[in-house]
Protein backbone atom coordinates (compact mmCIF):
# COMPACT_ATOMS: atom_id res chain seq x y z
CA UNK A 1 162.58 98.36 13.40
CA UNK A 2 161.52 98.72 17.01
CA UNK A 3 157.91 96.17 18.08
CA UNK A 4 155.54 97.35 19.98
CA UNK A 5 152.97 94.23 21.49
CA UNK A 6 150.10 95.45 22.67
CA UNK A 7 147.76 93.16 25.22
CA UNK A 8 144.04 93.84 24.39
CA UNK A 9 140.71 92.51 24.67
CA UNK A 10 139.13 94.65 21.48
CA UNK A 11 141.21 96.32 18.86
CA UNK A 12 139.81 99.76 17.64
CA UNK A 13 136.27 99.42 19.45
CA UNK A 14 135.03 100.91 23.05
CA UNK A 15 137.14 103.23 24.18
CA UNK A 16 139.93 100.70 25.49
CA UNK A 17 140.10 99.50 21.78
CA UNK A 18 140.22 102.59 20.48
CA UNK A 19 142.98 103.95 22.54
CA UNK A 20 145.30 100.47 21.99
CA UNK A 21 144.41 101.28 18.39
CA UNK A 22 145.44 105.17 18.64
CA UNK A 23 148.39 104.59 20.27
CA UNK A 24 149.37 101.76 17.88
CA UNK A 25 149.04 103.98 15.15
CA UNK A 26 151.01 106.62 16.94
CA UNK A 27 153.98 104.65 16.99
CA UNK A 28 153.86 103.41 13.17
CA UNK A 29 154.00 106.61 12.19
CA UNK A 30 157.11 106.88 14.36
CA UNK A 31 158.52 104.13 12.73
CA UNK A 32 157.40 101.26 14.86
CA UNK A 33 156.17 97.91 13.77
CA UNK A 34 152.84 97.16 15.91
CA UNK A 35 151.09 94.09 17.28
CA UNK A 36 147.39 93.99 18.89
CA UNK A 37 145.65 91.47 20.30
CA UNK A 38 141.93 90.95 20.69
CA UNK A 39 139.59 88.66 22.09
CA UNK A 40 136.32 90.27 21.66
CA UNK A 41 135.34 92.81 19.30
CA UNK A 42 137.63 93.43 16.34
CA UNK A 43 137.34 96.30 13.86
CA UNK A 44 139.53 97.07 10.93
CA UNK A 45 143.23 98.31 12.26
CA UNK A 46 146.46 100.01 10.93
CA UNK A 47 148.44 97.22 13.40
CA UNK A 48 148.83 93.62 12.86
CA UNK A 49 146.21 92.00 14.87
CA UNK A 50 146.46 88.72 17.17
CA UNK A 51 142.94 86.97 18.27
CA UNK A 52 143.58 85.28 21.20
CA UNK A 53 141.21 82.20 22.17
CA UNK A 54 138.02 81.62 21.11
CA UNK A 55 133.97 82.03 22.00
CA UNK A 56 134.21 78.97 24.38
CA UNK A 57 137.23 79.74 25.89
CA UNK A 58 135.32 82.99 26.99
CA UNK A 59 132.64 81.09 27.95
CA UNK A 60 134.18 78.61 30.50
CA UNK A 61 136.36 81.25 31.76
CA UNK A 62 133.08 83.27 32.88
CA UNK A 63 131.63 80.30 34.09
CA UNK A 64 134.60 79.68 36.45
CA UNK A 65 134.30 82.92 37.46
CA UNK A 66 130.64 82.89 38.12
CA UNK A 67 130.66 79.57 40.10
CA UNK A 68 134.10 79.21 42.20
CA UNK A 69 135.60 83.43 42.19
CA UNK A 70 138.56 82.44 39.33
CA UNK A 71 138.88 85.39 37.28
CA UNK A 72 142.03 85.82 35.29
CA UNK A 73 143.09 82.20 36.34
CA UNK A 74 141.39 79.87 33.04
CA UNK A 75 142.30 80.29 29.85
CA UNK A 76 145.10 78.66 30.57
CA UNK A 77 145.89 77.24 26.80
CA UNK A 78 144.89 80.85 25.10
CA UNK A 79 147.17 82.56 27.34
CA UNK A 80 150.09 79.58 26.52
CA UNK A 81 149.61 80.01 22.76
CA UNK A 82 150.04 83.60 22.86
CA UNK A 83 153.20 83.29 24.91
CA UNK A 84 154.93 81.42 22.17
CA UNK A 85 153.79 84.66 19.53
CA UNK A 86 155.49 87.01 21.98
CA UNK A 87 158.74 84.32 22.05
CA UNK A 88 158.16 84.66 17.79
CA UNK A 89 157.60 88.70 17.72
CA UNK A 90 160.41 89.68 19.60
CA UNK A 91 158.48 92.99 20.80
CA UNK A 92 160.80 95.41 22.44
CA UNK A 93 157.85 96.93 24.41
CA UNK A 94 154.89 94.72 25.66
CA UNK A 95 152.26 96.99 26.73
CA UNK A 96 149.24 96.21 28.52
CA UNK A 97 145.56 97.39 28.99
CA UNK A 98 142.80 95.52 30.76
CA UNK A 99 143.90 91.84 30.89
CA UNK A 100 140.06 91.05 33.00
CA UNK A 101 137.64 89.90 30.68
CA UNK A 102 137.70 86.17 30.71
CA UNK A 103 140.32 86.11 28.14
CA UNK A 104 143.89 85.72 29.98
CA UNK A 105 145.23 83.72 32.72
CA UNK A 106 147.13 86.25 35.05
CA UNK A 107 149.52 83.73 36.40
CA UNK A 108 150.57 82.09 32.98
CA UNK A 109 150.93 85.69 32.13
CA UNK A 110 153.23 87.23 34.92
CA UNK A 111 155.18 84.17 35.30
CA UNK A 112 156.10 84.31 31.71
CA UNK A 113 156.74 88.38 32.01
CA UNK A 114 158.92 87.67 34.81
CA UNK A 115 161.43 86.07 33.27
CA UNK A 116 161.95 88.41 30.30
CA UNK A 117 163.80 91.61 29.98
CA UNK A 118 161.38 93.17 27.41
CA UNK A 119 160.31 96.58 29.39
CA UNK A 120 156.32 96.32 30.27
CA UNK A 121 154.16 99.22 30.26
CA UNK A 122 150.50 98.40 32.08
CA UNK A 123 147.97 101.06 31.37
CA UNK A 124 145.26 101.19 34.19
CA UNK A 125 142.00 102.20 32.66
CA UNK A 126 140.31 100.98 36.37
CA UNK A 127 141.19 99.23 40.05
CA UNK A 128 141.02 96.00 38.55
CA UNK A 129 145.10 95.10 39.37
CA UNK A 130 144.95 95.90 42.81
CA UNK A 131 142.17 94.84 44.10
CA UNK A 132 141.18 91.23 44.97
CA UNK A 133 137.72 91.61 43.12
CA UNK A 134 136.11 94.83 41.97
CA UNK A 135 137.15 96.85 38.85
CA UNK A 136 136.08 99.80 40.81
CA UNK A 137 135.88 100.28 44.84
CA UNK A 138 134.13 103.64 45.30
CA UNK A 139 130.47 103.01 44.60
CA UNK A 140 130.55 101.51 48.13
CA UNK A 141 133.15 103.09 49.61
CA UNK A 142 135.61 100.26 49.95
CA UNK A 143 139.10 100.28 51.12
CA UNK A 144 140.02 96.90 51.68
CA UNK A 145 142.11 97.19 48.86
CA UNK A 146 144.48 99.01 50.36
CA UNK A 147 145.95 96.37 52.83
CA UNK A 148 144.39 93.03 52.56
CA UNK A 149 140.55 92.06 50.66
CA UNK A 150 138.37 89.93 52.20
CA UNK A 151 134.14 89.28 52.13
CA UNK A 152 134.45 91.44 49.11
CA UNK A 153 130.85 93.87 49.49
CA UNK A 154 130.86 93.78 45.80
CA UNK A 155 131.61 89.70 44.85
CA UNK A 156 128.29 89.48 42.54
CA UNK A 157 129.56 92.65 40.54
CA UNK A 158 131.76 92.15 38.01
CA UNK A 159 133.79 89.80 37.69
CA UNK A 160 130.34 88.64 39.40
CA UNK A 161 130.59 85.27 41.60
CA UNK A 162 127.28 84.15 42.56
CA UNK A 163 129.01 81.65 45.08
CA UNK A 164 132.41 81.60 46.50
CA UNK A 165 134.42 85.04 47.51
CA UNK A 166 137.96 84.23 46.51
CA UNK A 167 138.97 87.95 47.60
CA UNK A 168 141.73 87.59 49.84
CA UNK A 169 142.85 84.66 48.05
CA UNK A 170 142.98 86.42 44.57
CA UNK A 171 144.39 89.92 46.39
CA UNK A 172 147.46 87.84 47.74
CA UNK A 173 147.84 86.27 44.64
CA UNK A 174 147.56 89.54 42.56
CA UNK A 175 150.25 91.18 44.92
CA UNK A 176 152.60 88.96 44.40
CA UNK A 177 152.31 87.84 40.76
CA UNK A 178 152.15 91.46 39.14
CA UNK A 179 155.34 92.55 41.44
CA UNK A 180 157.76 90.33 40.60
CA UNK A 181 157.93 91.89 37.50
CA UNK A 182 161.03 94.22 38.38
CA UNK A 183 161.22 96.20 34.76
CA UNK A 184 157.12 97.46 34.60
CA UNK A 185 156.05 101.03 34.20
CA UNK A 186 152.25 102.08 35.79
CA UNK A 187 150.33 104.12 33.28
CA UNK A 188 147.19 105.53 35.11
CA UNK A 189 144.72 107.55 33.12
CA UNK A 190 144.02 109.93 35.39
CA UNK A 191 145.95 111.64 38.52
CA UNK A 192 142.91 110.39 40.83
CA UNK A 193 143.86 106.44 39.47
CA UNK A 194 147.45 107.87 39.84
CA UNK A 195 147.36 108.81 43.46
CA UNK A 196 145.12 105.36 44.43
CA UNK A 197 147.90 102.95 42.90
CA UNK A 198 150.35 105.07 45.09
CA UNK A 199 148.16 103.37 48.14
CA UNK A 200 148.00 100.18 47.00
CA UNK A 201 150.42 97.14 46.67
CA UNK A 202 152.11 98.40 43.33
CA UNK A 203 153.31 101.54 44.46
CA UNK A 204 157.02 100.15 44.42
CA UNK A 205 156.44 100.55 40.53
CA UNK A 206 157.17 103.62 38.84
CA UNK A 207 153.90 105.33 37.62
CA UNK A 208 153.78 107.68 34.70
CA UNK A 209 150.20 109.29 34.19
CA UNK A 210 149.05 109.70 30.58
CA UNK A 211 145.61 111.01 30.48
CA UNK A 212 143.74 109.69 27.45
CA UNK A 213 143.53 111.42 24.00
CA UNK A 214 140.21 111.42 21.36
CA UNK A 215 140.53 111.74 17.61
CA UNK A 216 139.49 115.53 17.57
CA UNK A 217 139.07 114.88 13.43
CA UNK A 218 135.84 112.38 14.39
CA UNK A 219 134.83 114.15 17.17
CA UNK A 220 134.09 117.99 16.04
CA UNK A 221 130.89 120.11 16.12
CA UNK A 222 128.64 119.09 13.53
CA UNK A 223 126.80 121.37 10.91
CA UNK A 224 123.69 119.20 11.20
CA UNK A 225 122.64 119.66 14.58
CA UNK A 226 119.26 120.59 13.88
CA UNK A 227 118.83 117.50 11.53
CA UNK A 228 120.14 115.32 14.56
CA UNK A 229 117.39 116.90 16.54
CA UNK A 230 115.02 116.30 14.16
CA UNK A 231 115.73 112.56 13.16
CA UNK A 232 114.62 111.85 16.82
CA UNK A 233 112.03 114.17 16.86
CA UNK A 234 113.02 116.55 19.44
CA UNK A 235 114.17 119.30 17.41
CA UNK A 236 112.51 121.48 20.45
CA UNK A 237 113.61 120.17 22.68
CA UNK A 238 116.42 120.76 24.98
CA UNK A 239 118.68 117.73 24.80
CA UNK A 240 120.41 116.17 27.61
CA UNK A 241 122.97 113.15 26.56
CA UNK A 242 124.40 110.55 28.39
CA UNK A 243 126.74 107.75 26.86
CA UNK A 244 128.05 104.63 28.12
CA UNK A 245 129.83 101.45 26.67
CA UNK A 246 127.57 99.87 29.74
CA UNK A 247 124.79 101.14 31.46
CA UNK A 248 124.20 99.73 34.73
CA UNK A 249 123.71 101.67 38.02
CA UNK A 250 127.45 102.92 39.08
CA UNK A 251 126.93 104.56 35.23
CA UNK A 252 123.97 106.31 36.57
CA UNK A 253 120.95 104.84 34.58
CA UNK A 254 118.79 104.86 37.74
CA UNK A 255 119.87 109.01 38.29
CA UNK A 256 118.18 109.43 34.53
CA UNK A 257 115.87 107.59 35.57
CA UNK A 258 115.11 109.96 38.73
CA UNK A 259 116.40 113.27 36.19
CA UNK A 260 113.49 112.23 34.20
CA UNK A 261 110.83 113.07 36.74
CA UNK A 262 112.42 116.45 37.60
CA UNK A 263 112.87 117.85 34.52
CA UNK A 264 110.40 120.30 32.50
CA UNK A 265 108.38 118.91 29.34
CA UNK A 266 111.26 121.36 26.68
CA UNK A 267 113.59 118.59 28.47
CA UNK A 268 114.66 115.76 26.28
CA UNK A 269 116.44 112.66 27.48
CA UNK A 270 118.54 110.63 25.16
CA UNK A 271 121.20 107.08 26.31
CA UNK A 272 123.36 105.85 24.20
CA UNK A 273 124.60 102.06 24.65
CA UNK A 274 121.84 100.54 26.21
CA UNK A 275 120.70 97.04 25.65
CA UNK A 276 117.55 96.08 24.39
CA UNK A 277 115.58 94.83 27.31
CA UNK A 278 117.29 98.14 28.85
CA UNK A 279 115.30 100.05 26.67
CA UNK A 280 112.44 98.46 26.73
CA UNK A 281 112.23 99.12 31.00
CA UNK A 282 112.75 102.96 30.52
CA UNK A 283 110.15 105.40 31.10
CA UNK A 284 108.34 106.83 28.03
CA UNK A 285 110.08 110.11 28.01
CA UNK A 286 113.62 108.47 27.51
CA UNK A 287 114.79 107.99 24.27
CA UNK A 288 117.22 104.52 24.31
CA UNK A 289 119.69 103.55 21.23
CA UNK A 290 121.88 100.74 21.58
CA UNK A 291 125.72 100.84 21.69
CA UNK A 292 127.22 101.95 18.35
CA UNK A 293 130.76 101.88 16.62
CA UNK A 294 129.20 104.50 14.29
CA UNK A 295 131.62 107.47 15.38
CA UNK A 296 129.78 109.88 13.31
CA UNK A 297 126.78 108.95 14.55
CA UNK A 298 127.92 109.76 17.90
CA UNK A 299 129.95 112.74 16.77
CA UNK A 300 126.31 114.26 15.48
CA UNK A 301 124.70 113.37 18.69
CA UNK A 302 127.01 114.84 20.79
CA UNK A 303 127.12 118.15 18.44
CA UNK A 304 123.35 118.09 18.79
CA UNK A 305 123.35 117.73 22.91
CA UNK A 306 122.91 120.98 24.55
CA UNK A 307 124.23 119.76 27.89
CA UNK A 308 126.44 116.02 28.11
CA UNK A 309 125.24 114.69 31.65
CA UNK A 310 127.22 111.78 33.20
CA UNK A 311 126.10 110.72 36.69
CA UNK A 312 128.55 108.35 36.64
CA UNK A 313 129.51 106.83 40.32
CA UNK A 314 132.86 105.93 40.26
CA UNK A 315 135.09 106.55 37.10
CA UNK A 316 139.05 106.66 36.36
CA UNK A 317 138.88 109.34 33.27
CA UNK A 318 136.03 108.86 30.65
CA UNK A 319 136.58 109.58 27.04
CA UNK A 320 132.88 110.08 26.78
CA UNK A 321 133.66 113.55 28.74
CA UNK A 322 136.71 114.18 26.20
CA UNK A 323 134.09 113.73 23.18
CA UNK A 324 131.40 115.90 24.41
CA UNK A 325 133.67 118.63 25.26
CA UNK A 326 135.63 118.02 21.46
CA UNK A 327 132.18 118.71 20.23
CA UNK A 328 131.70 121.29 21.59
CA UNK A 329 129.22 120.53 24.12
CA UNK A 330 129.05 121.47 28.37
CA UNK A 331 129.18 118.55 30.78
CA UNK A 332 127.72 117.95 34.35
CA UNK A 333 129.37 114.86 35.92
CA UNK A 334 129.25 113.68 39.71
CA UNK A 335 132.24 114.41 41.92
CA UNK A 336 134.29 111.19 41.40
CA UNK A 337 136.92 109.66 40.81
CA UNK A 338 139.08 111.14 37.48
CA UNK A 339 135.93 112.22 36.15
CA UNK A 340 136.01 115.67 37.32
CA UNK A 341 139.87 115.96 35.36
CA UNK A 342 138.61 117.17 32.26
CA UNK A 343 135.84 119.63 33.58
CA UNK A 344 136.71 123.54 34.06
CA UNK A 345 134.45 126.16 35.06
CA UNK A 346 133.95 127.24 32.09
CA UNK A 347 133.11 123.85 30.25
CA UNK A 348 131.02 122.60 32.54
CA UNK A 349 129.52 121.61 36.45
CA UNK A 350 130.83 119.09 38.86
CA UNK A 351 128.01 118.44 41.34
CA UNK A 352 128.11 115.63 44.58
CA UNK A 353 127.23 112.13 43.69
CA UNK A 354 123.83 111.16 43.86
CA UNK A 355 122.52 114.69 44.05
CA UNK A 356 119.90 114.96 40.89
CA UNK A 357 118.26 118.16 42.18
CA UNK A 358 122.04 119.55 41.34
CA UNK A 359 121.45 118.18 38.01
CA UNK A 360 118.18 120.21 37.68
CA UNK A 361 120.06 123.72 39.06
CA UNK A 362 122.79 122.58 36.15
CA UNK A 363 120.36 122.29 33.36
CA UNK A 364 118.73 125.51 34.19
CA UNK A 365 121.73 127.11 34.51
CA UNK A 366 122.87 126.41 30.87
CA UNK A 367 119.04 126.92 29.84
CA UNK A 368 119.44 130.43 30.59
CA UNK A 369 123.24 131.26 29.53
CA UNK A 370 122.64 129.08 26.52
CA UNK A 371 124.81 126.36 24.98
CA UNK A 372 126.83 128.73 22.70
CA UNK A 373 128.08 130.44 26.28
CA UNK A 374 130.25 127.26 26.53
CA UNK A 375 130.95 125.70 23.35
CA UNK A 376 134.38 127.39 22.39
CA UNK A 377 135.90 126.88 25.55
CA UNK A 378 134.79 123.20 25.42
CA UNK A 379 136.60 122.88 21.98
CA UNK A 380 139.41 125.03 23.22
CA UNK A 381 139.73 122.61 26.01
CA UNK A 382 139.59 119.51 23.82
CA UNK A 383 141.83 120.79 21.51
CA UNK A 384 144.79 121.74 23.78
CA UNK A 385 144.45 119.24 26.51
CA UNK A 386 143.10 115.74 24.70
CA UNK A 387 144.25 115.75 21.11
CA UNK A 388 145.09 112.00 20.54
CA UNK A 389 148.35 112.42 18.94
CA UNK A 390 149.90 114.48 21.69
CA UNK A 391 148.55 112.39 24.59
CA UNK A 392 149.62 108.80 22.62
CA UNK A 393 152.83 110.45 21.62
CA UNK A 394 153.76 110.41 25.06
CA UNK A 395 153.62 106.65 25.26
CA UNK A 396 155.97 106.49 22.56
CA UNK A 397 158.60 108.81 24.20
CA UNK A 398 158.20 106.55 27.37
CA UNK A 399 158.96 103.50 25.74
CA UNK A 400 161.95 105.21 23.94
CA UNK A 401 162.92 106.50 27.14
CA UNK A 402 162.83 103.06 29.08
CA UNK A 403 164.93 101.45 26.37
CA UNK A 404 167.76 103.93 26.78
């Protein structure tokens, strides 16, 4: 039986999780055994599931991070341990997704990957890999990255360091640690992440894009839109959505924010995946619910959205778009990165960064047409584009293809 290892931080939670789950169950029922690990969250899986460290091993790796620019360079031990379960699994493909998070030790990591024959697949969900600090570059319209970092204009985001900038440091070490390992395979997300690692130091690898894939089973219109509506109490109202694991400002919370003072009074605002003292700084107006692993929940909320809006500033390929669409719902997003990818004219608007007026036009727009205009075509879409066992199926024919 052919092993499968994947490298996680969660296992079946976020959207990260949920696609190392997805694809894990993808290739058991193509006869695979499968391995996940997890560091943070953990929710029930079909794999076998590795924790790697512990709560205080997180904690002193962020605290290295915060005070002297060491990201991916503690957890020394953690990453040791789970070197000698890889030696005991045998896996035939390793596969990797983020490995930032204050849970790995890149060096321990690569050194260990260099020396093994096992084929390694590294899914890029961000910029994280070649860059020598930012997960993402374009907020401030960086491009360092693509010979040499240095007085990084974005060292307090994360990995924040309130202190030292280890950019070029960590960029030099980055290039040369993740290419000496001859027999890895690039898997961008999107064809924007695609055509980025072409620029930057990995683009001696071979890179395969696989755009993501959403259970279209969990997310499906919803009979009880109207009851959504009217558990928050704007069952008249004319519901814009937006959804984020995080909310911070390259997500767009401060473009709600500014959305909320344009809009008309039928206009209601709902976030999903805000923290608490997020919610309690919003405007009255916006309604705020924390982040959720409730999928139905979400499903209902997305059925009940007349319009999904995400002003998000930089972005690979989010699933949140691939959800609202599966619902059956139109989406406005910024022009950015592989967010655009999943809009067509006929789902939805693509509209320049920053420009909320746009937003406004957008809204109206689908005001007058009406959300049933759309809806089909965003199912349509979802269905023959983003359906999670055709998209993950592809991983499996790459790893049977790079073991031939």
């Amino acid at each position: 039986m052919l092993k499968l290892l994947q490298i996680s931080i969660e296992v079946n939670s976020g959207s990260v999780g949920r696609i190392a789950e997805q694809i894990g169950q993808v290739a058991i029922q193509q006869g695979w055994d499968s391995y996940i690990t997890y560091a943070r969250n953990h929710l029930p899986s079909q794999s076998k599931t590795i924790k790697i460290g512990n709560k205080l091993d997180i904690y002193w790796h962020g605290i290295n991070t915060r005070l002297f620019d060491n990201h991916c360079l503690r957890s020394t031990r953690a990453t040791k341990k789970l070197i000698k379960l890889i030696d005991q699994i045998k896996p035939d493909i390793i596969l990797l997704h983020h490995i930032h998070g204050y849970f790995l030790n890149m060096k321990v990591l690569f050194d260990y990957l260099a020396t093994v024959d096992t084929p390694v697949v590294w899914v890029f969900h961000d910029c994280w890999s070649f860059t020598g600090h930012c997960a993402y570059f374009d907020y401030v319209g960086c491009e360092k990255w693509k010979n040499q970092c240095y007085q990084c204009p974005q060292k307090r985001e994360y990995p924040a360091s309130l202190f030292l900038d280890n950019s070029a440091r960590n960029y030099t070490l980055k290039k040369q640690l993740f290419n000496q390992v001859k027999n890895m395979t690039i898997v961008p997300v999107s064809h924007w992440l695609g055509s980025v690692v072409q620029e930057s130091f990995l683009k001696q690898h071979h890179i395969h894009v696989i755009q993501n894939g959403i259970d279209l089973e969990l997310f499906s219109p919803q009979l009880n839109a109207k009851q959504t509506k009217e558990k928050y109490g704007v069952e008249d109202k004319f519901l814009l959505l937006g959804v984020a694991s995080t909310w911070e400002r390259r997500k767009g919370l401060q473009d709600f924010v500014a959305l909320h003072q344009l809009v008309s009074d039928d206009c209601q605002i709902i976030l999903v995946g805000l923290k608490k003292e997020q919610i309690s700084t919003l405007p009255k107006g916006i309604i705020g619910i924390e982040r959720t692993e409730n999928v139905q929940a979400l499903a209902e909320l997305y059925s009940a959205a007349d319009l999904f809006v995400n002003p998000t500033w930089e972005d690979t390929f989010p699933t949140t778009n691939l959800e609202a669409l599966a619902c059956g719902t139109p989406i406005v997003t910024y022009h950015t990165g592989g967010s655009v990818e999943s809009v067509s004219e006929d789902t939805g608007f693509v509209v320049e960064k920053g420009n909320v007026g746009a937003l406004c036009d957008v809204i109206n727009i689908v005001k007058q047409k009406g959300k049933a205009f759309y809806s089909e075509n965003c199912r349509k879409r979802a269905v023959s584009l983003y359906n999670k066992n055709d998209r993950f199926t592809e991983y499996v024919h790459l790893f049977k293809k790079l073991l031939s």
